[in-house]
C-alpha atoms as a PDB file:
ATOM      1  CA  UNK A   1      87.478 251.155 -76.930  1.00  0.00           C
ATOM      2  CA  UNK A   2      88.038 255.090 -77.551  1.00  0.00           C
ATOM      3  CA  UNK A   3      86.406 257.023 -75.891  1.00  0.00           C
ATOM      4  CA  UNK A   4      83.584 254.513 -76.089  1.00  0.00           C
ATOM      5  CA  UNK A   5      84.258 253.777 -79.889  1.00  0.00           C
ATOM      6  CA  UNK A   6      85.248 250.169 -80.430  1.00  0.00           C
ATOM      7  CA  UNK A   7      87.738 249.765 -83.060  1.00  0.00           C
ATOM      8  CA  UNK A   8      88.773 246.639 -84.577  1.00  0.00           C
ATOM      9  CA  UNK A   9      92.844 246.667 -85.000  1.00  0.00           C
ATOM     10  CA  UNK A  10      92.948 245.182 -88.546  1.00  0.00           C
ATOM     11  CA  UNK A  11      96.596 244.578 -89.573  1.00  0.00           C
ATOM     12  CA  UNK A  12      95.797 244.910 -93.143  1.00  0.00           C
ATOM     13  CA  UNK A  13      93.535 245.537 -95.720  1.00  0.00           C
ATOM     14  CA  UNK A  14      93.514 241.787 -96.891  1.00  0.00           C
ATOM     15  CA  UNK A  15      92.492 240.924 -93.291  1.00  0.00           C
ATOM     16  CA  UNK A  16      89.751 243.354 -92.525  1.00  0.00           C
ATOM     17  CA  UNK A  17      88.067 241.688 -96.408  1.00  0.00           C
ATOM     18  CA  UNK A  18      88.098 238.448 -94.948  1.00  0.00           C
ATOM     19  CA  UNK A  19      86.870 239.240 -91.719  1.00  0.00           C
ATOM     20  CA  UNK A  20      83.994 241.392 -93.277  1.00  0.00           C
ATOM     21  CA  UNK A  21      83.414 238.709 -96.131  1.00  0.00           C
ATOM     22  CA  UNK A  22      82.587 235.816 -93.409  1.00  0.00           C
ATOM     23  CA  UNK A  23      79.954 238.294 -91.121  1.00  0.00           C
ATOM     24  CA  UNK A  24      78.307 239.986 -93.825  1.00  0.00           C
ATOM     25  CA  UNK A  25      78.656 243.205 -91.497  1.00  0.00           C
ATOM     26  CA  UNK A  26      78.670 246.898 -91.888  1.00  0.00           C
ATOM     27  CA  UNK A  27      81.951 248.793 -91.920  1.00  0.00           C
ATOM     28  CA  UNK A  28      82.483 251.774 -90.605  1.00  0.00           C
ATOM     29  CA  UNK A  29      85.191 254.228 -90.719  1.00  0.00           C
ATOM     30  CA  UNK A  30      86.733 255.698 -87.830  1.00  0.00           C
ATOM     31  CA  UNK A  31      89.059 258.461 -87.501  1.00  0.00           C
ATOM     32  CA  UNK A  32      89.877 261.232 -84.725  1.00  0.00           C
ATOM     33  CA  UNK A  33      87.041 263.218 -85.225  1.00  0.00           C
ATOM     34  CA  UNK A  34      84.625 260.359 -84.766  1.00  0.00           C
ATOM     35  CA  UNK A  35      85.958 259.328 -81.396  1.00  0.00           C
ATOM     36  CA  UNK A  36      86.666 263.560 -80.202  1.00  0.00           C
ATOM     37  CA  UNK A  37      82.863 263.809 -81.252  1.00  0.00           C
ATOM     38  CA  UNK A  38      81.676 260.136 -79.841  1.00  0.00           C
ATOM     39  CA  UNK A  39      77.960 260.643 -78.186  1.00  0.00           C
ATOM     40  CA  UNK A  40      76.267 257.666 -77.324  1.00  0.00           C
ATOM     41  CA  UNK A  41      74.043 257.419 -80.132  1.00  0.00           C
ATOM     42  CA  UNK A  42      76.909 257.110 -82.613  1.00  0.00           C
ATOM     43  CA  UNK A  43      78.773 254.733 -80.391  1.00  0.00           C
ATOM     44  CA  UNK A  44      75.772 252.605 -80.358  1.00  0.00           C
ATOM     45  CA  UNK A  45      75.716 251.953 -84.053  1.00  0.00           C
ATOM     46  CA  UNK A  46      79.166 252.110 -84.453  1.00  0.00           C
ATOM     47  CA  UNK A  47      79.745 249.554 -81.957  1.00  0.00           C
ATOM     48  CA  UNK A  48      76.964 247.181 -83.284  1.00  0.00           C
ATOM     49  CA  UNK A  49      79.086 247.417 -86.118  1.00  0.00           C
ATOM     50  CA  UNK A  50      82.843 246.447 -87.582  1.00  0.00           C
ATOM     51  CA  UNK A  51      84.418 250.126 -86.934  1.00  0.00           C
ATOM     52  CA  UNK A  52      87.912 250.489 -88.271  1.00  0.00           C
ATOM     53  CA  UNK A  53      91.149 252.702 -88.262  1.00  0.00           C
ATOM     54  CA  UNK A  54      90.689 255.694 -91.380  1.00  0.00           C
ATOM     55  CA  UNK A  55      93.204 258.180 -89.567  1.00  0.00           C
ATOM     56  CA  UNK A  56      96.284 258.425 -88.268  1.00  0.00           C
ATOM     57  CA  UNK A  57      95.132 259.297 -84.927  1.00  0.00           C
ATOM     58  CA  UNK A  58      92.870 256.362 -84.826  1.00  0.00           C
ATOM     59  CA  UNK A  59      95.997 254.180 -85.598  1.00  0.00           C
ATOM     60  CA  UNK A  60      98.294 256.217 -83.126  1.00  0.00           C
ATOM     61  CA  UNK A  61      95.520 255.533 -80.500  1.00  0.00           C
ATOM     62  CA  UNK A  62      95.484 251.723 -81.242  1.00  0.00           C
ATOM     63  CA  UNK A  63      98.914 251.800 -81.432  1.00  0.00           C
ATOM     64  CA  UNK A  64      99.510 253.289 -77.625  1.00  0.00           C
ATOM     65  CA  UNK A  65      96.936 250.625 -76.482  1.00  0.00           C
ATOM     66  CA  UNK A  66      99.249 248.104 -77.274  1.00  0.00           C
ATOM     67  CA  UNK A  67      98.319 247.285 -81.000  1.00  0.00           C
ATOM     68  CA  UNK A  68     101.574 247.583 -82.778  1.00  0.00           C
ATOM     69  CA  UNK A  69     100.722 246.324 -85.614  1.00  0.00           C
ATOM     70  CA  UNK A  70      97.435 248.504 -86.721  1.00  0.00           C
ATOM     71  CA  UNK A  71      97.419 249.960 -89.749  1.00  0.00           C
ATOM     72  CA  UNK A  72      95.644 253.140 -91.213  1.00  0.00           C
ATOM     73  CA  UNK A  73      93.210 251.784 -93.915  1.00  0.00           C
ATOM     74  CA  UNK A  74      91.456 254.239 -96.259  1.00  0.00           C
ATOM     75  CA  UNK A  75      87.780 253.657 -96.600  1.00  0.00           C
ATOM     76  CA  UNK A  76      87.937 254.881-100.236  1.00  0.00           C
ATOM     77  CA  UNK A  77      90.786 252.495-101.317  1.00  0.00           C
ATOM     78  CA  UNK A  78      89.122 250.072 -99.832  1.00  0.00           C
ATOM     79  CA  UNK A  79      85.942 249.684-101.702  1.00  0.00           C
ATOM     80  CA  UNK A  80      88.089 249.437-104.419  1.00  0.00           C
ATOM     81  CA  UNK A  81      89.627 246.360-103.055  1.00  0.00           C
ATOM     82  CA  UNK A  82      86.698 245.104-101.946  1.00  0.00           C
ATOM     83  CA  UNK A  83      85.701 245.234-105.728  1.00  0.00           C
ATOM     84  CA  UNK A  84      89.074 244.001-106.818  1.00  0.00           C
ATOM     85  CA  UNK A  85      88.796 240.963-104.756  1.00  0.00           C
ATOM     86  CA  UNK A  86      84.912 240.304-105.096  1.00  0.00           C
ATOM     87  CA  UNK A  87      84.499 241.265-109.612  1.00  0.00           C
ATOM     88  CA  UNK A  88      86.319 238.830-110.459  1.00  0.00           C
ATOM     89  CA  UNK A  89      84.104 235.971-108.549  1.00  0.00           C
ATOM     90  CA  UNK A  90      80.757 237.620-110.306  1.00  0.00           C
ATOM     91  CA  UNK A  91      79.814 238.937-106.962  1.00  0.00           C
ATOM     92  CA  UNK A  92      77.262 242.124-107.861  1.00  0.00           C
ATOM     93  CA  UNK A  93      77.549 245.620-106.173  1.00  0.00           C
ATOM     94  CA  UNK A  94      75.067 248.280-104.889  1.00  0.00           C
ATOM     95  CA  UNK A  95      75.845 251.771-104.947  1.00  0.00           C
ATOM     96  CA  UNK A  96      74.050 254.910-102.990  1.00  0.00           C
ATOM     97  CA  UNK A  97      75.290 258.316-102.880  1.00  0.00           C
ATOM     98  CA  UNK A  98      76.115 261.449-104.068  1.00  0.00           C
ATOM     99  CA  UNK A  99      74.971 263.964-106.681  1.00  0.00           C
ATOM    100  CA  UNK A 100      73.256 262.166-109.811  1.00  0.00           C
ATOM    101  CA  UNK A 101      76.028 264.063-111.987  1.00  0.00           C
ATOM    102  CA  UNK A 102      78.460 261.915-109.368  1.00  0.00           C
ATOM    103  CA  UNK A 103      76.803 258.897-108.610  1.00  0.00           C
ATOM    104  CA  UNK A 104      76.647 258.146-112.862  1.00  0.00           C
ATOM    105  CA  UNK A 105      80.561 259.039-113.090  1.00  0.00           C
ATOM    106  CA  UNK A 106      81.155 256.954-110.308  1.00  0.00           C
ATOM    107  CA  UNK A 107      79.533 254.156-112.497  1.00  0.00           C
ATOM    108  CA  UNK A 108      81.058 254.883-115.393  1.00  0.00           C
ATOM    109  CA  UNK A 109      84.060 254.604-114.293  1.00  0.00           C
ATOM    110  CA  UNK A 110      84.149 251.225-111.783  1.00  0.00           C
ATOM    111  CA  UNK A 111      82.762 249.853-115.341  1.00  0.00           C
ATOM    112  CA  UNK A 112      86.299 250.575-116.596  1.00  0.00           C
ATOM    113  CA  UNK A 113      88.296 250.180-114.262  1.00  0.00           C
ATOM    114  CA  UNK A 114      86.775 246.513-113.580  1.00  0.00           C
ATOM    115  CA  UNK A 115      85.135 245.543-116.723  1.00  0.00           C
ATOM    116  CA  UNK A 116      84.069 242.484-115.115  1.00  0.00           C
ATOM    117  CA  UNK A 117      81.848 244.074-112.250  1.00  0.00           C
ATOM    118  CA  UNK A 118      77.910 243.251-111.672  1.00  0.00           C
ATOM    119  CA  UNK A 119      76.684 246.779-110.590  1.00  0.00           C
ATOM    120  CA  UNK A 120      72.478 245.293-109.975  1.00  0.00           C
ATOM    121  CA  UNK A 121      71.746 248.878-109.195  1.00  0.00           C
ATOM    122  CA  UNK A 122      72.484 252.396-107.993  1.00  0.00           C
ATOM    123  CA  UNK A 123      70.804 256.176-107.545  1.00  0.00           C
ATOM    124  CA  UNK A 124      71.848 259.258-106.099  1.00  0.00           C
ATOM    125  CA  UNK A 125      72.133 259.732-101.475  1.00  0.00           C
ATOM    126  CA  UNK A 126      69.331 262.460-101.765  1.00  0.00           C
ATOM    127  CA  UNK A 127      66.537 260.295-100.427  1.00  0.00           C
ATOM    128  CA  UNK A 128      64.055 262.704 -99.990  1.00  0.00           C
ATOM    129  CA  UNK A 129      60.850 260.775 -98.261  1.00  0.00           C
ATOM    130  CA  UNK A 130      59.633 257.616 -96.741  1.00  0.00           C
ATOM    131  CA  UNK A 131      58.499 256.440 -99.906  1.00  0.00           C
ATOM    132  CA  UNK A 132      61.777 256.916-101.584  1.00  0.00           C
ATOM    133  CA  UNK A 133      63.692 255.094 -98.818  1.00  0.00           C
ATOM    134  CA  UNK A 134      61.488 252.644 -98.898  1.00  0.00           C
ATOM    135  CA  UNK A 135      61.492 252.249-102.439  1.00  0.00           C
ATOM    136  CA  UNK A 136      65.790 251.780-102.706  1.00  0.00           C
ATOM    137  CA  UNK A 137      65.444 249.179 -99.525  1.00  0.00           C
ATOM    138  CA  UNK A 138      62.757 247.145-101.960  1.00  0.00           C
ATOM    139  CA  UNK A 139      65.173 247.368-104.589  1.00  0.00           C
ATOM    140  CA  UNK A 140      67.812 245.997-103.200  1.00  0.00           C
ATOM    141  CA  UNK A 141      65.573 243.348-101.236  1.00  0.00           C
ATOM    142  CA  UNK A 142      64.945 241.940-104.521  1.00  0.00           C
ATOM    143  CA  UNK A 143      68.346 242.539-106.803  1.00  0.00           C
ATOM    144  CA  UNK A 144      70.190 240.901-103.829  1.00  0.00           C
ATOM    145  CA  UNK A 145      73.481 242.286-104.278  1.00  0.00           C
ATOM    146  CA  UNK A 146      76.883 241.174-102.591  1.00  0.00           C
ATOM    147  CA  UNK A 147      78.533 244.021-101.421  1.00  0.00           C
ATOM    148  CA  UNK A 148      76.211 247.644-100.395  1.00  0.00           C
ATOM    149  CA  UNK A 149      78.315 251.116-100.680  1.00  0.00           C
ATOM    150  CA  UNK A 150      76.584 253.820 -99.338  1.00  0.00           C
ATOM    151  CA  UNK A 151      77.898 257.235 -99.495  1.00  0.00           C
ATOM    152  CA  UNK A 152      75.883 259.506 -97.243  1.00  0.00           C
ATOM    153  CA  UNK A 153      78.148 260.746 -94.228  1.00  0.00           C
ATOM    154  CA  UNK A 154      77.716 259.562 -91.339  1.00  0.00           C
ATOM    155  CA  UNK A 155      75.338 258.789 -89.257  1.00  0.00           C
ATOM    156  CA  UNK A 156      72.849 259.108 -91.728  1.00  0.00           C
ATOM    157  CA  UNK A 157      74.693 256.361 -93.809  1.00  0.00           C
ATOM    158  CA  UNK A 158      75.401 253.472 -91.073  1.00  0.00           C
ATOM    159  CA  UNK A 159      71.306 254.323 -89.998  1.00  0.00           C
ATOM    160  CA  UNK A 160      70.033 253.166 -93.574  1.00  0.00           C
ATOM    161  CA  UNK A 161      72.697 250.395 -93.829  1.00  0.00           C
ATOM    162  CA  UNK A 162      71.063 249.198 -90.691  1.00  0.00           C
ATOM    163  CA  UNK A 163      67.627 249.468 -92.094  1.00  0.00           C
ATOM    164  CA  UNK A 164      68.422 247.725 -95.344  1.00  0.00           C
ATOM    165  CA  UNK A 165      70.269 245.018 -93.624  1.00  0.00           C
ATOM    166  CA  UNK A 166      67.560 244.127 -92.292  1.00  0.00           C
ATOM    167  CA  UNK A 167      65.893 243.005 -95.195  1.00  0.00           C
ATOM    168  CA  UNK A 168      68.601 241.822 -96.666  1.00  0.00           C
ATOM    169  CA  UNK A 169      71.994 240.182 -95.785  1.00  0.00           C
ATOM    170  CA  UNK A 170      75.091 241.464 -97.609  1.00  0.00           C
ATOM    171  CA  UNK A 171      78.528 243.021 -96.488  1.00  0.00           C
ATOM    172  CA  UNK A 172      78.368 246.858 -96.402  1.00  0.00           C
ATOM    173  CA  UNK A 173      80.452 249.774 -96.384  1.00  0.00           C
ATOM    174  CA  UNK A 174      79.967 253.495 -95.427  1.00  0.00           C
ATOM    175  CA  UNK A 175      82.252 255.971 -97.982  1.00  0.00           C
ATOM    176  CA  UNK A 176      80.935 259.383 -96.984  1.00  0.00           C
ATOM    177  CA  UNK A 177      82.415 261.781 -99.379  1.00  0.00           C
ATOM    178  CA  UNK A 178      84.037 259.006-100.982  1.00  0.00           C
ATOM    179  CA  UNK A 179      82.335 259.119-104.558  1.00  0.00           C
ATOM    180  CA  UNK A 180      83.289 262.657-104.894  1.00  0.00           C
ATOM    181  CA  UNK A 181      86.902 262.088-104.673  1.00  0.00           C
ATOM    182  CA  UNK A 182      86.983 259.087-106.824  1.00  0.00           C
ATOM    183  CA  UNK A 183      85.776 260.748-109.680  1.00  0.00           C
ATOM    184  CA  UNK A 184      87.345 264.008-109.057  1.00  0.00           C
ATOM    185  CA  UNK A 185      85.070 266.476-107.906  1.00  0.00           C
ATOM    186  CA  UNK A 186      87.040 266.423-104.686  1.00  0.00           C
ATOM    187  CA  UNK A 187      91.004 266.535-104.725  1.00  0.00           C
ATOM    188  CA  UNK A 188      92.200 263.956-102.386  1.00  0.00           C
ATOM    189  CA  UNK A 189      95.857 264.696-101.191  1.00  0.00           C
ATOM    190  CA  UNK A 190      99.228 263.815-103.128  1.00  0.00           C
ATOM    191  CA  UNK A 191     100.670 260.570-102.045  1.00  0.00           C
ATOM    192  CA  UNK A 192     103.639 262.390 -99.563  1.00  0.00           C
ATOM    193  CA  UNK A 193     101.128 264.043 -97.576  1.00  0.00           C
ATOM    194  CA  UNK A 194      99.260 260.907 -97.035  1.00  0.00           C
ATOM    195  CA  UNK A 195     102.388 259.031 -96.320  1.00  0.00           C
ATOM    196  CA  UNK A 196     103.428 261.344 -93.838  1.00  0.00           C
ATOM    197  CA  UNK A 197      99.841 261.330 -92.272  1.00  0.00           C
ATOM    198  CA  UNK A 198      99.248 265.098 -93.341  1.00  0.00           C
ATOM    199  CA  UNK A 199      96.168 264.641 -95.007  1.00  0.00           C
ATOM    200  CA  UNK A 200      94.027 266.885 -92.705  1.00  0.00           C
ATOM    201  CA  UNK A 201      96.651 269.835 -93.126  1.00  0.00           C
ATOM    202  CA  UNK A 202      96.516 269.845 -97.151  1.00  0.00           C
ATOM    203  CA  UNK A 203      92.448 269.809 -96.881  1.00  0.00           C
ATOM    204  CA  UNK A 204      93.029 272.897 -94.674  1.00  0.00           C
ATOM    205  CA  UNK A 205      94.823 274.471 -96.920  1.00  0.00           C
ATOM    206  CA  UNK A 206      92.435 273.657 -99.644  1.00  0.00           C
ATOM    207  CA  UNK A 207      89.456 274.861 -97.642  1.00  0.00           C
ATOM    208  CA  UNK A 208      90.464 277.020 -94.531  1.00  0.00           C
ATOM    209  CA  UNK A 209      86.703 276.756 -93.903  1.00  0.00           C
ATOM    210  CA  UNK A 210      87.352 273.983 -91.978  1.00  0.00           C
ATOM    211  CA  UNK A 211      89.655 275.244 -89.241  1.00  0.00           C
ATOM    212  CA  UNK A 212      86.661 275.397 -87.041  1.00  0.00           C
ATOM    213  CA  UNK A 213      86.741 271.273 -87.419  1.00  0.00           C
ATOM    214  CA  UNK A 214      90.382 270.866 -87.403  1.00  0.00           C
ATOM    215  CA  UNK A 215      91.099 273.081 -84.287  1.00  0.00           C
ATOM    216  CA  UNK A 216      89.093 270.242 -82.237  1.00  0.00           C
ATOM    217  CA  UNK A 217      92.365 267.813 -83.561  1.00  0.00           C
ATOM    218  CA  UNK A 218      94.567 269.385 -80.749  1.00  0.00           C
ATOM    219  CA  UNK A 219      91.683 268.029 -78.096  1.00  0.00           C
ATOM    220  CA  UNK A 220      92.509 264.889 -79.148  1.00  0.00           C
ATOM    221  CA  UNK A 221      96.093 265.393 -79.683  1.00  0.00           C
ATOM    222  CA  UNK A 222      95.848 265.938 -75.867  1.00  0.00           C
ATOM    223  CA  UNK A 223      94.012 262.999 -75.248  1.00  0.00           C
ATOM    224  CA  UNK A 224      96.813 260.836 -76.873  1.00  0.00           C
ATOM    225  CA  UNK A 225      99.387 262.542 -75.386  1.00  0.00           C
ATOM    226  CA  UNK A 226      97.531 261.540 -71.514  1.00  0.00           C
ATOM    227  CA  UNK A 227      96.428 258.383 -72.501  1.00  0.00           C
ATOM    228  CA  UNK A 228      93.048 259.215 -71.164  1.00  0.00           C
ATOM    229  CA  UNK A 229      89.591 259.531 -73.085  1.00  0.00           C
ATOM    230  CA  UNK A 230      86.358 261.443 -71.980  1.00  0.00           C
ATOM    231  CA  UNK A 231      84.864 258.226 -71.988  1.00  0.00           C
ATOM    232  CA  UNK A 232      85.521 254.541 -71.535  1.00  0.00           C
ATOM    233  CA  UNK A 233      83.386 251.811 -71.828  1.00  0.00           C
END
C-alpha cells in the first residue's frame, strides 16, 4: 500500500499477462500522481482492482518497500503485448476511447500491425447518455470479447470497466490517453528520456501547461525521500 493505493509488484511484463489472464481482472495503471492524489473513492476501485507500477516513482516506492525487483511497466506497451500474446490464439479485442478520427486510426493500424487480430467491436470514449452507455455494455454483453481496452482517463474509465464487467467476464485494461499516442496525435518521449525515467520533464517541455501538475511531483519526491505517506491502510 501507498498511501492507501495497493500496488501489485509485477517483475515483468510477461508476469503481470499471466497473472491478469487467469483472474479475468481490470488493470489499472498507477503512477505518482495517482497515489499524491489518492482519495478514498479512487483507492476503492483501484484496490478492488489489479493496480500496477506506470512510473518511476511508483517503482522507486515499491522498490524502498523492499521490492527489488519491480519494474516500471508502460500501460501503452502493454496492450500491445497483451495483443501480441493473445492474436495469435484468435482471442477477440474490444476497444473504447478517444476521438472517432482516433479511435478508427487506432484500428487501422492494430489491423496491421497484427493482421491476425479479432477486433468484435469498437466506438469512440464520448459516451454521452444512459442510453449510449448502456447501449456499448449490450454490445459487448453479446460480442463477448477476450480482452476490453478502454481509453477514458481515469476514474471515469475503471467506473465503466466495472459496470461492463459485470455483465460480462473478460480481462480489462485502462489506457487513458493511450490511443492518442499510439497513433500519433500525441508525441510520446524518445527512448533516452524514458530510459532515464525523464518522461514527465520532456512532456513539460512539450506543454509547460502542465507545471501546475508536475509541481505536485516534489510532494511526493518528499514522501519518498521520508518513507512516510499521508495515508496507510
Amino acid at each position: 500500500m501507498l498511501n492507501g493505493v495497493g500496488i501489485y509488484p509485477f517483475e515483468s511484463e510477461n508476469e503481470l499477462i499471466d497473472f491478469a489472464l487467469n483472474r479475468k481482472c481490470i488493470l489499472v495503471a498507477i503512477n505518482a500522481e495517482k497515489i499524491l492524489h489518492a482519495t478514498d473513492q479512487t483507492c476503492e476501485i483501484i484496490n478492488r482492482n489489479v493496480g500496477y507500477s506506470d512510473g518511476a516513482g511508483a517503482v522507486k516506492a515499491l522498490r524502498q518497500r523492499g521490492y527489488a525487483n519491480a519494474v516500471k511497466i508502460a500501460g501503452c506497451e502493454l496492450c500491445l503485448k497483451i495483443i501480441e500474446r493473445l492474436a495469435p490464439q484468435g482471442k477477440s479485442f474490444y476497444l473504447v476511447g478517444g476521438k472517432q478520427e482516433v479511435i478508427d486510426e487506432t484500428v487501422a493500424k492494430l489491423r496491421e500491425q497484427f493482421p491476425t487480430i479479432n477486433i468484435a467491436g469498437y466506438r469512440n470514449g464520448y459516451i454521452k447518455s444512459d442510453d449510449e452507455r448502456l447501449a456499448l455494455i449490450d454490445d459487448i454483453a453479446s460480442k463477448r470479447p477476450d480482452v476490453v481496452f478502454v481509453a477514458m482517463g481515469s476514474p471515469k474509465q475503471e467506473l465503466l470497466m466495472e459496470e461492463i464487467q459485470e455483465h460480462h467476464q473478460a480481462l480489462f485494461q485502462g489506457l487513458g490517453g493511450s490511443f492518442d499516442v499510439y497513433t500519433g496525435h500525441v508525441n510520446r518521449a524518445p527512448e533516452w528520456w524514458v530510459r532515464h525515467n525523464l518522461e514527465f520533464a520532456y512532456r513539460l517541455i512539450k506543454e509547460p501547461k502542465r507545471i501546475k501538475r508536475q509541481i505536485h511531483l516534489v510532494t511526493f519526491a518528499w514522501w519518498l525521500l521520508t518513507g512516510k505517506f499521508k495515508r496507510e491502510k
